[in-house]
C-alpha atoms as a PDB file:
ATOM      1  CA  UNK A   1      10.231  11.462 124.565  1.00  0.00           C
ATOM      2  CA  UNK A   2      13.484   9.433 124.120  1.00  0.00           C
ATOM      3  CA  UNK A   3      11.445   6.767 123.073  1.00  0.00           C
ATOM      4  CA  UNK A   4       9.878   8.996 119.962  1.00  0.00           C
ATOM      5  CA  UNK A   5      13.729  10.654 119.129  1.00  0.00           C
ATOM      6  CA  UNK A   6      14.743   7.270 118.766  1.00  0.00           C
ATOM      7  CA  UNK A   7      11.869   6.257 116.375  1.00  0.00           C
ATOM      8  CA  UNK A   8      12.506   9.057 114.569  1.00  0.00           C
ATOM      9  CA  UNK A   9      16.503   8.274 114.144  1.00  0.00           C
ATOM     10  CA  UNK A  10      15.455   5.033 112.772  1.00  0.00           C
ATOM     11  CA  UNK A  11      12.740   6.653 110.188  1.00  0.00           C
ATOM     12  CA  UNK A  12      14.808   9.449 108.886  1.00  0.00           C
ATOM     13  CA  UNK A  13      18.156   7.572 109.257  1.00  0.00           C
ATOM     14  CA  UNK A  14      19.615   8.965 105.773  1.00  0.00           C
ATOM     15  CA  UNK A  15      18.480  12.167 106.546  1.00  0.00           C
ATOM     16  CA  UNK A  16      20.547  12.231 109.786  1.00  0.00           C
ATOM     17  CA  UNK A  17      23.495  10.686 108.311  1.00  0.00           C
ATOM     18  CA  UNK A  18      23.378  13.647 105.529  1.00  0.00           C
ATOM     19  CA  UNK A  19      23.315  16.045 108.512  1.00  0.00           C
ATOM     20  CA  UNK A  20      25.937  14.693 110.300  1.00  0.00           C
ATOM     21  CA  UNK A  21      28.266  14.190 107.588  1.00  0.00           C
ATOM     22  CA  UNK A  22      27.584  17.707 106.488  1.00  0.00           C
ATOM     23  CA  UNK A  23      28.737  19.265 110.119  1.00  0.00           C
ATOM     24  CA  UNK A  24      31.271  17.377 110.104  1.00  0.00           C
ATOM     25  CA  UNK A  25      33.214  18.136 106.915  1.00  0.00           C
ATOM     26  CA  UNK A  26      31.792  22.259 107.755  1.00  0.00           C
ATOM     27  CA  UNK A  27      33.813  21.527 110.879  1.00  0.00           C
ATOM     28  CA  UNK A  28      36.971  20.084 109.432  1.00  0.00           C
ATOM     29  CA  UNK A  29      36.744  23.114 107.040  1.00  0.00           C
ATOM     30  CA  UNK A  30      36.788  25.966 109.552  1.00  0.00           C
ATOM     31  CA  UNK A  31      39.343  23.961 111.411  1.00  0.00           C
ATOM     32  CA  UNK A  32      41.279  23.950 108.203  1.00  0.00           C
ATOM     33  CA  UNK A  33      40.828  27.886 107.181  1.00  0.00           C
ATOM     34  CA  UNK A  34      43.396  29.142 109.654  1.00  0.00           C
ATOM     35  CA  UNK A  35      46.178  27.328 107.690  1.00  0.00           C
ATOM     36  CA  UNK A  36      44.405  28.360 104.037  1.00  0.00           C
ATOM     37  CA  UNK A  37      44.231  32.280 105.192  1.00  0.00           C
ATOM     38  CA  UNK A  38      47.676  32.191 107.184  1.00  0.00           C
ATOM     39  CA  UNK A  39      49.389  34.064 104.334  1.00  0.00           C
ATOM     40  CA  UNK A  40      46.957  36.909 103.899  1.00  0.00           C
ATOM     41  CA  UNK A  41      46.850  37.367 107.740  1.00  0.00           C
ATOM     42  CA  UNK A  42      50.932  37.579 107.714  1.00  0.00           C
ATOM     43  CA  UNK A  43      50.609  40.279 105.166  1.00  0.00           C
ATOM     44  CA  UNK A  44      47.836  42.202 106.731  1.00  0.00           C
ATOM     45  CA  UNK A  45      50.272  42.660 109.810  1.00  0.00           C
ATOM     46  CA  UNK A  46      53.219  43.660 107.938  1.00  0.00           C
ATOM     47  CA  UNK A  47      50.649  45.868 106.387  1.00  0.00           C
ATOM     48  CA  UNK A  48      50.052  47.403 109.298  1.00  0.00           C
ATOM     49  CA  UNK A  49      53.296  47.271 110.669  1.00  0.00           C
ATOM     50  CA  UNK A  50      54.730  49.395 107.746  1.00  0.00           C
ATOM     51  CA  UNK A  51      52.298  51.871 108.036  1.00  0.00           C
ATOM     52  CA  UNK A  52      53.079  52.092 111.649  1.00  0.00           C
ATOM     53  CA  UNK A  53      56.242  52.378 111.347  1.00  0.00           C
ATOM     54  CA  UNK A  54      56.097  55.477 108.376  1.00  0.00           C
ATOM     55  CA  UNK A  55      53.080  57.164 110.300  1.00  0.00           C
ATOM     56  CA  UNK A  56      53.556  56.532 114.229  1.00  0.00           C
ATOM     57  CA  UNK A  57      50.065  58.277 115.243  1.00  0.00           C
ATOM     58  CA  UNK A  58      47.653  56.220 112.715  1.00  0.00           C
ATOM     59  CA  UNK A  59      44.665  55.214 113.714  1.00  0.00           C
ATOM     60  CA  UNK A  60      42.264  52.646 112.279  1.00  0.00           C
ATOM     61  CA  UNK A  61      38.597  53.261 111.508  1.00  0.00           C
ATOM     62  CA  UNK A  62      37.198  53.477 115.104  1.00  0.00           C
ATOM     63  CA  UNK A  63      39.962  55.980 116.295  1.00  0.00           C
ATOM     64  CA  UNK A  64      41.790  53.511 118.014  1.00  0.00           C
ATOM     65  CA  UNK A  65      45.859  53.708 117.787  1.00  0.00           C
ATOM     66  CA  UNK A  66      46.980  51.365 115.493  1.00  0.00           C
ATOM     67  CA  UNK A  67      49.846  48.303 116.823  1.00  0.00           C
ATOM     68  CA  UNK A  68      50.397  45.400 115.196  1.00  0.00           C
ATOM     69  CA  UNK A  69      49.999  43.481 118.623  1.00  0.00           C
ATOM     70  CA  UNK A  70      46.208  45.152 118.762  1.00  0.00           C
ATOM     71  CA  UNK A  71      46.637  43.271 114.988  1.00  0.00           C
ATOM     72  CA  UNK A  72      47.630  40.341 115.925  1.00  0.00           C
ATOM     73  CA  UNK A  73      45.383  40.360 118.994  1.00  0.00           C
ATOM     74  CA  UNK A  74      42.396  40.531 116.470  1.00  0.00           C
ATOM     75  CA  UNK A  75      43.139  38.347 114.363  1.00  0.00           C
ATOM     76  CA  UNK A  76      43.628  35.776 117.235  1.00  0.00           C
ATOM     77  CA  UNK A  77      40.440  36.395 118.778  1.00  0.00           C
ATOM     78  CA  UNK A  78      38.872  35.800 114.883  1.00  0.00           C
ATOM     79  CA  UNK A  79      40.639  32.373 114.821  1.00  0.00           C
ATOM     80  CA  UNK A  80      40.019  31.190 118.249  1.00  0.00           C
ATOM     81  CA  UNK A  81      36.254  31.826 117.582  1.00  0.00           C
ATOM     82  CA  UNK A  82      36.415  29.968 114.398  1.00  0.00           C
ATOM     83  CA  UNK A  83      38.213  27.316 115.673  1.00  0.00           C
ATOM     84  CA  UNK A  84      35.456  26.639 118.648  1.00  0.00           C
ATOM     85  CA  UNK A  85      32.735  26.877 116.079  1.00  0.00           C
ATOM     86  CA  UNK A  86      34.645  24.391 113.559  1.00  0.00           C
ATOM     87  CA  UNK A  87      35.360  21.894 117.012  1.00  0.00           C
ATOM     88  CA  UNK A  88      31.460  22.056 118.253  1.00  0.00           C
ATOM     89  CA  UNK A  89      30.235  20.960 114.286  1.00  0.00           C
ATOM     90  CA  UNK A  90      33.041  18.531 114.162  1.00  0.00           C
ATOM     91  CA  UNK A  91      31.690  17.257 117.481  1.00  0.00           C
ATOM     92  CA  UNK A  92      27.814  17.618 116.685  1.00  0.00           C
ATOM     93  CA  UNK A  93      28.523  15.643 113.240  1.00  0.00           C
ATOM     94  CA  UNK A  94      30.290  13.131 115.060  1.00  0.00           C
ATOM     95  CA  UNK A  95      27.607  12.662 117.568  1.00  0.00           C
ATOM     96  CA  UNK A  96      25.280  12.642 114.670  1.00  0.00           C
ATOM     97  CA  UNK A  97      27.066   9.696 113.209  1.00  0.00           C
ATOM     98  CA  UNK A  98      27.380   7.498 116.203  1.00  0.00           C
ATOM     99  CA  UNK A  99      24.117   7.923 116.842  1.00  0.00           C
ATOM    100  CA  UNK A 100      23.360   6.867 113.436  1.00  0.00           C
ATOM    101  CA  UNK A 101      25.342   3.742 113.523  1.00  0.00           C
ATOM    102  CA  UNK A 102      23.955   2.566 116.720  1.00  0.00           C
ATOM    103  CA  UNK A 103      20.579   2.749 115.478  1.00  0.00           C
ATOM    104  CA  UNK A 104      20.971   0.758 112.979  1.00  0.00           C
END
């Protein structure tokens, strides 16, 4: 079987380079859109902050009491699942790549 996934490496070697240049940048990217969104996050909390602050019992859409840490918290979780996702493509390219070069 590793004999045939080689063969095929060799055959479709454009093909794979496409891929893995492909996961890579898409990688790169969602490693990248925590800085590009940083500003709209920052307002979103002092968003919710200020309405906090004028209405101390607000609740968002689920009924649960609205913090900014529960916010924050959120928005963490968002960009620490991101940032696995962009590291695994970034990874996969990669592998993609060196496989590609030693191939050939």
């Amino acid at each position: 079987m590793l004999q045939t996934l080689w063969e095929c490496l060799q055959h479709h070697h454009r093909t794979v380079g496409i891929w893995g240049d492909s996961l890579t940048f898409l990688g790169g990217l969602l490693l990248s859109a925590e800085a590009l969104f940083k500003k709209k996050d920052r307002l979103t909390i002092a968003s919710v902050a200020t309405v906090v602050k004028l209405f101390p019992g607000a609740e968002d859409g689920k009924g649960n009491k609205l913090t900014t840490t529960t916010e924050e918290d959120k928005q963490l979780k968002r960009w620490e699942k991101v940032a696995k996702w962009g590291v695994g493509l970034l990874t996969f390219g990669f592998l993609l790549l060196l496989l590609l070069r030693i191939s050939e």
